[in-house]
Protein backbone atom coordinates (compact mmCIF):
# COMPACT_ATOMS: atom_id res chain seq x y z
CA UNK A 1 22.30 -18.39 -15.61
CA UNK A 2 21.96 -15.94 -18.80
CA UNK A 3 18.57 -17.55 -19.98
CA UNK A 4 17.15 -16.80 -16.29
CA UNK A 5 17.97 -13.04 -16.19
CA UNK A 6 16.48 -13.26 -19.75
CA UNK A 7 13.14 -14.17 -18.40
CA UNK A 8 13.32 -11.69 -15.82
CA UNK A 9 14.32 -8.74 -18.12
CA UNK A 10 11.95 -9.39 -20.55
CA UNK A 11 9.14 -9.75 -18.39
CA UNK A 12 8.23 -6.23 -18.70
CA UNK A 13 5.55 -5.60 -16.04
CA UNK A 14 7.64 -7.74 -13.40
CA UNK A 15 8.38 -5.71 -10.22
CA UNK A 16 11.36 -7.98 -8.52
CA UNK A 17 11.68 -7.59 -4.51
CA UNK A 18 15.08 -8.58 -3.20
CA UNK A 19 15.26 -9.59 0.65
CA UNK A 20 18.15 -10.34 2.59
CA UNK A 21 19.72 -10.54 6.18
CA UNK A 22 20.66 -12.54 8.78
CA UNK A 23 17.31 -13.63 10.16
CA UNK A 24 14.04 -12.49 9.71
CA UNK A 25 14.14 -12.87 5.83
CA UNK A 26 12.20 -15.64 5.32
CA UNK A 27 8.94 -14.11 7.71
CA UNK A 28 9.28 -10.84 6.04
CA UNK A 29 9.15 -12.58 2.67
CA UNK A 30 6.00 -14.78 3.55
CA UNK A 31 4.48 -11.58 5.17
CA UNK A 32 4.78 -9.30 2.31
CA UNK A 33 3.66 -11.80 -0.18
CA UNK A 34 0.28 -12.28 1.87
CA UNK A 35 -0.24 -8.41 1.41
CA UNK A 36 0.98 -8.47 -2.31
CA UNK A 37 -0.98 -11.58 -3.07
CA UNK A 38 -3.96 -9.71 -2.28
CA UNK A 39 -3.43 -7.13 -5.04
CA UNK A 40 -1.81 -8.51 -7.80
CA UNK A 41 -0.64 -12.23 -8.92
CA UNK A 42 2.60 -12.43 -6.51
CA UNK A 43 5.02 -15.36 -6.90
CA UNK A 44 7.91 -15.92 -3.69
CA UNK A 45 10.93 -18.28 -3.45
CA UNK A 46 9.71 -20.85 -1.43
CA UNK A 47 10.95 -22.45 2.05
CA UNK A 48 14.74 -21.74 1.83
CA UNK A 49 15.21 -21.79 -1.64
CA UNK A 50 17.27 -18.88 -1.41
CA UNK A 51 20.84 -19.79 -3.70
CA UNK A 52 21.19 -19.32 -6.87
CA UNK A 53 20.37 -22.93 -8.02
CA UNK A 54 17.42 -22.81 -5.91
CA UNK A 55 15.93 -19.37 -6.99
CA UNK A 56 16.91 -20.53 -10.79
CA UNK A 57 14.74 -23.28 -10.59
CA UNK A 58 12.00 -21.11 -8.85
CA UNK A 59 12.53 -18.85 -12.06
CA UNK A 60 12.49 -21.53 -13.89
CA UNK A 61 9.99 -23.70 -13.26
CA UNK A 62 6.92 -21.32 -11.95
CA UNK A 63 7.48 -17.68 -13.37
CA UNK A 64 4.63 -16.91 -15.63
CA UNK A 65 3.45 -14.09 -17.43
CA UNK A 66 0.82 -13.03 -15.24
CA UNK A 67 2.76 -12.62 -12.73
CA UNK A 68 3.33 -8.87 -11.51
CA UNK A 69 5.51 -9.40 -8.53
CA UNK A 70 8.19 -11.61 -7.65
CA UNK A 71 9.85 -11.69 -3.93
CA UNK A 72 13.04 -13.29 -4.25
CA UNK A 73 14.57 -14.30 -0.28
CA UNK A 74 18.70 -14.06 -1.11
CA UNK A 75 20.96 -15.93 1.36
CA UNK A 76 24.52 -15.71 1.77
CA UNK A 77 27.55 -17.84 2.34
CA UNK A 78 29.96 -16.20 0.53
CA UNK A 79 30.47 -12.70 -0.13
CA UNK A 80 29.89 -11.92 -3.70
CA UNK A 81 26.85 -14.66 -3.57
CA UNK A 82 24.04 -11.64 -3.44
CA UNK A 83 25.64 -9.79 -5.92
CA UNK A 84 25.55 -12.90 -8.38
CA UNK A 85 21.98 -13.43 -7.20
CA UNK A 86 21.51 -9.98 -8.37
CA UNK A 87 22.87 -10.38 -11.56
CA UNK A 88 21.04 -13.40 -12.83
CA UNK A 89 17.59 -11.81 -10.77
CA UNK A 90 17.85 -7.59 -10.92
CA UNK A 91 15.77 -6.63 -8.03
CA UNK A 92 13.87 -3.39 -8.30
CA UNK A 93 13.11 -3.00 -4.63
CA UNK A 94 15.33 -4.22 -1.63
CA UNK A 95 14.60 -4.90 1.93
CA UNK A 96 17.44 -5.80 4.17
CA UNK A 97 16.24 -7.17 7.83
CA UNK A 98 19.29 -7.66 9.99
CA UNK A 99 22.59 -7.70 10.24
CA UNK A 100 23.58 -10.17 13.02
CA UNK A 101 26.44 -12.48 14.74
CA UNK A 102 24.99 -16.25 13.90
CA UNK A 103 26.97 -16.42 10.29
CA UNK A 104 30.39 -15.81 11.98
CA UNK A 105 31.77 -18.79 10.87
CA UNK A 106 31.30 -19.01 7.55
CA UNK A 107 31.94 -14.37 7.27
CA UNK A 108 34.70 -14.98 9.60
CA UNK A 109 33.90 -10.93 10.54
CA UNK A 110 30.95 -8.82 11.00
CA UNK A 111 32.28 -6.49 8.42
CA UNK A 112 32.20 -8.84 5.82
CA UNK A 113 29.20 -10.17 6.57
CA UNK A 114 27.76 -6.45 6.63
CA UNK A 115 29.59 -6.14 3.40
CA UNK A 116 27.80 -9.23 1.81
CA UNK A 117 24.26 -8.24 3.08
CA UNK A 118 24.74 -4.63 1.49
CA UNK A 119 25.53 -5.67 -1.90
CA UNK A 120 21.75 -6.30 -2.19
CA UNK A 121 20.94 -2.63 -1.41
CA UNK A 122 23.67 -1.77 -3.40
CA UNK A 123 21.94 -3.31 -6.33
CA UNK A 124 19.11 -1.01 -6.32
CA UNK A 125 17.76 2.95 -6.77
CA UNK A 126 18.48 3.72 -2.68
CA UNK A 127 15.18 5.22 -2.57
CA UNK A 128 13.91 1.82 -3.35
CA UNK A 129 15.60 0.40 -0.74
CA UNK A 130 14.42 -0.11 2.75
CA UNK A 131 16.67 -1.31 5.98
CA UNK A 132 16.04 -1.65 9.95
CA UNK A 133 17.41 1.45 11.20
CA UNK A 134 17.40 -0.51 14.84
CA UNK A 135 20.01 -2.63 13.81
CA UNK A 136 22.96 -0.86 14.75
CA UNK A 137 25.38 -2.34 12.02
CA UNK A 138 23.10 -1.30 9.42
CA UNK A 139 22.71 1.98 10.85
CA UNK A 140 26.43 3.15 11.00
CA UNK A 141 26.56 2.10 7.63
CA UNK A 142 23.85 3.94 5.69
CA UNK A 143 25.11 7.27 7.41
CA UNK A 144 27.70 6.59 4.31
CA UNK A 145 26.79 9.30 1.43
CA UNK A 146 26.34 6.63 -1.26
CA UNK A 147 22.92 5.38 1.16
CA UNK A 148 21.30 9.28 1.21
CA UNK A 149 17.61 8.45 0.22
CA UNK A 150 17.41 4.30 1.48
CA UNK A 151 13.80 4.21 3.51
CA UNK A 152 14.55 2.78 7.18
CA UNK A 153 11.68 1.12 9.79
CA UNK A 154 12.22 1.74 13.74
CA UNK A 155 10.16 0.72 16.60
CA UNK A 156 12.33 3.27 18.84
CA UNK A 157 13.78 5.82 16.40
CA UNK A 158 10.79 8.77 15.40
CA UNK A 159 13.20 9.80 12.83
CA UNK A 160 12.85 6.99 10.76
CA UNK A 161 10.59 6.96 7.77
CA UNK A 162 8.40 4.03 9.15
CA UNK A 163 8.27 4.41 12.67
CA UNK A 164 5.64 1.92 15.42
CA UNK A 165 4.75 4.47 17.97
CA UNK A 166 3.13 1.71 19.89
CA UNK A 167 2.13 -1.72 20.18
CA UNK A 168 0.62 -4.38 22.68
CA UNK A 169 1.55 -7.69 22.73
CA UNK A 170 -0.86 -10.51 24.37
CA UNK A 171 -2.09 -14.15 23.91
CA UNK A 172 -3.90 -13.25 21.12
CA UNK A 173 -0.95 -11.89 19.16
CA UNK A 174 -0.01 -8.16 18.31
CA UNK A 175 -1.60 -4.11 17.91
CA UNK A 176 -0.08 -1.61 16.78
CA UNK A 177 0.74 1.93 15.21
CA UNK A 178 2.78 2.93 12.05
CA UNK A 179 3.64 6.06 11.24
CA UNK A 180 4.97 7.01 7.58
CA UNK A 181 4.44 10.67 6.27
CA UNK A 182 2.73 12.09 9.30
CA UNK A 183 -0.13 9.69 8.85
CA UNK A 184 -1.17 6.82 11.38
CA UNK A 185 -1.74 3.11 10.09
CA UNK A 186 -3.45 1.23 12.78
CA UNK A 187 -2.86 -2.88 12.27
CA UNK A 188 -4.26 -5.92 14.62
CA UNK A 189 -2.40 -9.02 13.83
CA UNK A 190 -2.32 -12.60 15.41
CA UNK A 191 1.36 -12.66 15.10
CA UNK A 192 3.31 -12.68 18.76
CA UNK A 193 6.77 -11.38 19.72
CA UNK A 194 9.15 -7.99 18.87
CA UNK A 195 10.82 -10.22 16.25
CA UNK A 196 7.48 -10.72 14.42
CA UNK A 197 6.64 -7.03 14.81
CA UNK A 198 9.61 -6.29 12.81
CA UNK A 199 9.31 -8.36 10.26
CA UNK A 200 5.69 -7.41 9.71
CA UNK A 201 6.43 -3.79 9.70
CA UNK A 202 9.38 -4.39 7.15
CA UNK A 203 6.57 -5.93 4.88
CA UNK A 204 3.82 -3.26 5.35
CA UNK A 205 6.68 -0.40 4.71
CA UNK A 206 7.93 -2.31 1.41
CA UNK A 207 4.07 -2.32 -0.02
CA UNK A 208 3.23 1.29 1.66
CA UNK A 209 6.66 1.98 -0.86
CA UNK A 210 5.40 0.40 -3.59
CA UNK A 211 1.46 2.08 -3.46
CA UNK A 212 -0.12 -0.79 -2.66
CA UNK A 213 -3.74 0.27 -1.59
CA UNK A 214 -4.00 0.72 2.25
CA UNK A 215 -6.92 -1.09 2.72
CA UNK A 216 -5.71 -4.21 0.85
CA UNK A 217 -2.46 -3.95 3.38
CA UNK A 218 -4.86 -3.72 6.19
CA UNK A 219 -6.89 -6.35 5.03
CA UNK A 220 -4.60 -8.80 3.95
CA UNK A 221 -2.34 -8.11 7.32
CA UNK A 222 -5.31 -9.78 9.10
CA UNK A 223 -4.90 -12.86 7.27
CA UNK A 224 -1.09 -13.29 7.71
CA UNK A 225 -0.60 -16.46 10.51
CA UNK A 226 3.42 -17.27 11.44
CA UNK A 227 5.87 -19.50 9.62
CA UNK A 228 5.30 -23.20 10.46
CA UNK A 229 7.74 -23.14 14.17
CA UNK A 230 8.67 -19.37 13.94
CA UNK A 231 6.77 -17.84 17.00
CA UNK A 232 3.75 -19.88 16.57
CA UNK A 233 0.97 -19.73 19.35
CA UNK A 234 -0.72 -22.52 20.28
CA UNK A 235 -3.02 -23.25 23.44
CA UNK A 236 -2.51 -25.89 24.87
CA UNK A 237 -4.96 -26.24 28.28
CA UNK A 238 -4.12 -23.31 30.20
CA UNK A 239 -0.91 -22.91 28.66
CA UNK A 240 -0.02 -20.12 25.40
CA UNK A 241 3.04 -22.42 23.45
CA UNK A 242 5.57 -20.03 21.73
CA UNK A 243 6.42 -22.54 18.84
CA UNK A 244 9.95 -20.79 17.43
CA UNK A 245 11.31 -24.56 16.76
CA UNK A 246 12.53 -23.45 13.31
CA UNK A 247 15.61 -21.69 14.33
CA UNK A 248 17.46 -19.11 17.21
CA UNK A 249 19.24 -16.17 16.95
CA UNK A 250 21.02 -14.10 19.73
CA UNK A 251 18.76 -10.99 18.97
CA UNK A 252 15.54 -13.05 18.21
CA UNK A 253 16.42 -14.69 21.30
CA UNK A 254 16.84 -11.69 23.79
CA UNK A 255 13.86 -9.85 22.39
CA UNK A 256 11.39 -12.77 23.23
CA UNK A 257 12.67 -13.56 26.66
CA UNK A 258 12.46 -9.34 26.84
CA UNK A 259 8.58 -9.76 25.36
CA UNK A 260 8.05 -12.36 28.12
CA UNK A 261 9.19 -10.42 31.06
CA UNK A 262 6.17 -7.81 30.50
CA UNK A 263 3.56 -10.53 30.39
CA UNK A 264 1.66 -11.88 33.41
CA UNK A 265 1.81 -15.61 34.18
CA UNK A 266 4.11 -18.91 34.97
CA UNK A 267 6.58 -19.27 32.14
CA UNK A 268 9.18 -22.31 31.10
CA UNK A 269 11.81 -22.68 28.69
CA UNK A 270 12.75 -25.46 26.54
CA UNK A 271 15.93 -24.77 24.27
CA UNK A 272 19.42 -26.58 23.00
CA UNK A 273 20.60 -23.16 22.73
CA UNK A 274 22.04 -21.82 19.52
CA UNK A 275 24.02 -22.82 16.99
CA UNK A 276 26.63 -20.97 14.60
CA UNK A 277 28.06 -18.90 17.51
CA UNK A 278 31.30 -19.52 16.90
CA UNK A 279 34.08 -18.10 19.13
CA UNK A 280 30.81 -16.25 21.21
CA UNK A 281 29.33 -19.94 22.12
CA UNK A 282 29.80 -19.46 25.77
CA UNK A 283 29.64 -15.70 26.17
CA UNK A 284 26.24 -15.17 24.39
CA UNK A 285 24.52 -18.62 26.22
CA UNK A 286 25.62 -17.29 29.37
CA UNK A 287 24.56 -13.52 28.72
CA UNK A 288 21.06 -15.46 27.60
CA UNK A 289 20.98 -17.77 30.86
CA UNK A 290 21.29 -14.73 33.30
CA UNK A 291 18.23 -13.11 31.38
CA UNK A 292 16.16 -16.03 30.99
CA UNK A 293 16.92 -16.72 34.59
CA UNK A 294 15.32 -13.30 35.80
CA UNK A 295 11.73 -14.18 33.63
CA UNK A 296 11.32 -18.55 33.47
CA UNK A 297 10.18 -20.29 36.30
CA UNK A 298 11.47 -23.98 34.85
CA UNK A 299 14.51 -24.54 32.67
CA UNK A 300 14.60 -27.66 30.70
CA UNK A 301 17.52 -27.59 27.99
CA UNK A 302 17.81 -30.60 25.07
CA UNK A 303 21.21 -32.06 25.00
CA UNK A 304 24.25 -31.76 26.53
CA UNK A 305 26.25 -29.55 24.99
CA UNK A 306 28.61 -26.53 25.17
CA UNK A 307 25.30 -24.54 24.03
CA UNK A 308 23.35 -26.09 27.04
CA UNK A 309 26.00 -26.36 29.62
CA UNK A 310 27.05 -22.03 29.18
CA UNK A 311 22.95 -21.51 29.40
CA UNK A 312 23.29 -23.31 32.56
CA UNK A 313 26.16 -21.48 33.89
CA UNK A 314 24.26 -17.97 33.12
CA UNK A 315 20.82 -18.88 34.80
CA UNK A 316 22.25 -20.34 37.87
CA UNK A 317 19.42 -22.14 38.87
CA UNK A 318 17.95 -25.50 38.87
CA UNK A 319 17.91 -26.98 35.25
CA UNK A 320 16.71 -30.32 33.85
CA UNK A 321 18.45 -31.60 30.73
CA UNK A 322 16.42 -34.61 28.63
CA UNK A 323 17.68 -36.13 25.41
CA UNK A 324 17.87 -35.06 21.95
CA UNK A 325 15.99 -37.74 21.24
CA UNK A 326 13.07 -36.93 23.68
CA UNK A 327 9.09 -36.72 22.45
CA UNK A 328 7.78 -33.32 23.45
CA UNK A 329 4.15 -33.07 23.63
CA UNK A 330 3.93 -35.71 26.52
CA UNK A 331 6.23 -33.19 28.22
CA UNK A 332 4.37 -30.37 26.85
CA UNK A 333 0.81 -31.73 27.98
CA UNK A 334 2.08 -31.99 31.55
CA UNK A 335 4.02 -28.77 31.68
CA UNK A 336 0.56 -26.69 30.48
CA UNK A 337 -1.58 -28.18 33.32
CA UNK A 338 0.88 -25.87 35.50
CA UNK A 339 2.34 -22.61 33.57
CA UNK A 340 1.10 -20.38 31.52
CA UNK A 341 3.58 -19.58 28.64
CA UNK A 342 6.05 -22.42 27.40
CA UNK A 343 9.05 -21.43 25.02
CA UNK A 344 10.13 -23.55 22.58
CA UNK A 345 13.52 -22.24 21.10
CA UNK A 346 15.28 -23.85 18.35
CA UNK A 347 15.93 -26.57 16.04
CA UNK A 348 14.68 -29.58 18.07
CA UNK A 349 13.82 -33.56 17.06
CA UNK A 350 11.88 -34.42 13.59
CA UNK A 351 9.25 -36.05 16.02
CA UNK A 352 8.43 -32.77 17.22
């Protein structure tokens, strides 16, 4: 991997932007290179290329020397991996999104996995390095001396350098308020959900950090639309569809189910629950069930499974449970001649 840090180093007027966590990477990295793209010539790992074969080949293949900045997603499932990433790729600015419980079983801990997602920010100048101060892993840890000077993004805490003093959510997606240095960013966005609001305020802090023009951010954050099945609206007759087939996590989870209960309307959920739980399996689909149960009208869970059969344990309530192998948008057509909102959570069939 010598020949790829090479490249890297030797492309002189290459700004590298490192992004890691346990969800929200990948939005944050198509968000911010929407914004970038709008300044300079931006290249991005794409999908989940986010290994070090993968990102080589990136590298590789479609680094060029035009190109000013390159956002480089960095996944983990080892620790050490990062750090390696880092090596072959030096990033010069670091976001780090999450620190969460879905990689248990390959971490085994939640300190190691905290310890894996920080070698990325340990990689860099902490003042170039920005972290969710609302996750509360990451912020016991940067209280540490060696993180005096890393930039953090809150939507509850004032004190942190990017801070969303409010924001609406509604069928047509997201407004809000960012505060950085005293001074208020307004944004309008047709992104939906507290997850997305994160991960779009994570991107506009990393390019407010790195000078990029404000009205280029503010014009290019209009054009940003969701990752294909990652809290995509669609309407469908009457109904708004949350499209977050892609993938689930526990906090992800609880926030839109949270974002739901504060909207008007009929609302059903259609989920096989999460995977990569672990040991938590049961706990966390039961916690989820008994919220869920308090803001969906109509429960209909893919599968039978330990995933499905906790969920139906915590909402206690009349569920319906259809095949993995079930075609949605019949279902889907019917279901948005009657309720308002539908939520479609997780990893379902290709013939979705």
């Amino acid at each position: 991997m010598r020949h790829i840090n090479h490249q890297i180093t030797s492309h002189s007027h290459l700004t590298v932007i490192g992004i890691t966590g346990s969800f929200g990477k990948t939005s944050v990295k198509d968000f911010l290179f929407t914004i970038l793209s709008g300044w300079e010539e931006t290249l991005k790992t794409p999908e989940s290329y986010n290994t070090v074969f993968g990102i080589a080949k990136v590298v590789d293949l479609e680094l060029l020397s035009k190109t000013k900045f390159f956002i480089c997603e960095m996944g983990a499932y080892v620790r050490g991996e990062i750090k390696e990433i880092c090596r072959m790729v030096p990033p010069d600015y670091a976001i780090l999104t999450a620190i969460g419980s879905q990689h248990l079983e390959r971490f085994k801990s939640i300190e190691s996995t905290t310890q894996a997602k920080f070698e990325l920010i340990d990689s860099v100048n902490s003042k170039h390095a920005l972290v969710n101060l609302d996750n509360p892993l990451i912020a016991t840890r940067i209280t540490l001396s060696q993180y005096h000077g890393v930039k953090t993004y809150s939507l509850v805490n004032p004190q942190a350098d990017f801070f969303v003093k409010k924001y609406v959510f509604s069928p047509e997606g997201l407004k809000f308020v960012l505060i950085y240095q005293d001074k208020e960013y307004s944004y309008v966005s047709s992104l939906f959900g507290t997850s997305n609001l994160y991960n779009l305020t994570a991107a506009i802090s990393m390019a407010l950090m790195m000078k990029v023009p404000e009205k280029i951010i503010s014009q290019q954050v209009g054009q940003i639309t969701p990752s294909p099945h990652r809290l995509e609206l669609k309407k469908i007759n009457q109904a708004t569809l949350i499209d977050n087939a892609f993938s689930s996590n526990e906090d992800g989870f609880t926030s839109l189910i949270s974002d739901l209960s504060k909207l008007p309307g009929k609302k059903v959920l259609i989920t096989p629950g999460i995977v990569e739980l672990g040991l938590r399996t049961v706990e966390v689909h039961q916690r989820i069930g008994g919220l869920a149960s308090k803001v969906f009208d109509k429960f209909i869970l893919v599968g039978k499974s330990i995933r499905t059969l906790s969920l139906e344990q915590g909402i206690k309530k009349t569920v319906s449970f259809i095949p993995n192998s079930t075609n949605l948008w019949p279902l889907i057509e019917e279901l948005s001649q009657d309720y308002d909102w539908i939520l479609i959570e997780n990893d379902l069939p290709d013939n979705f």
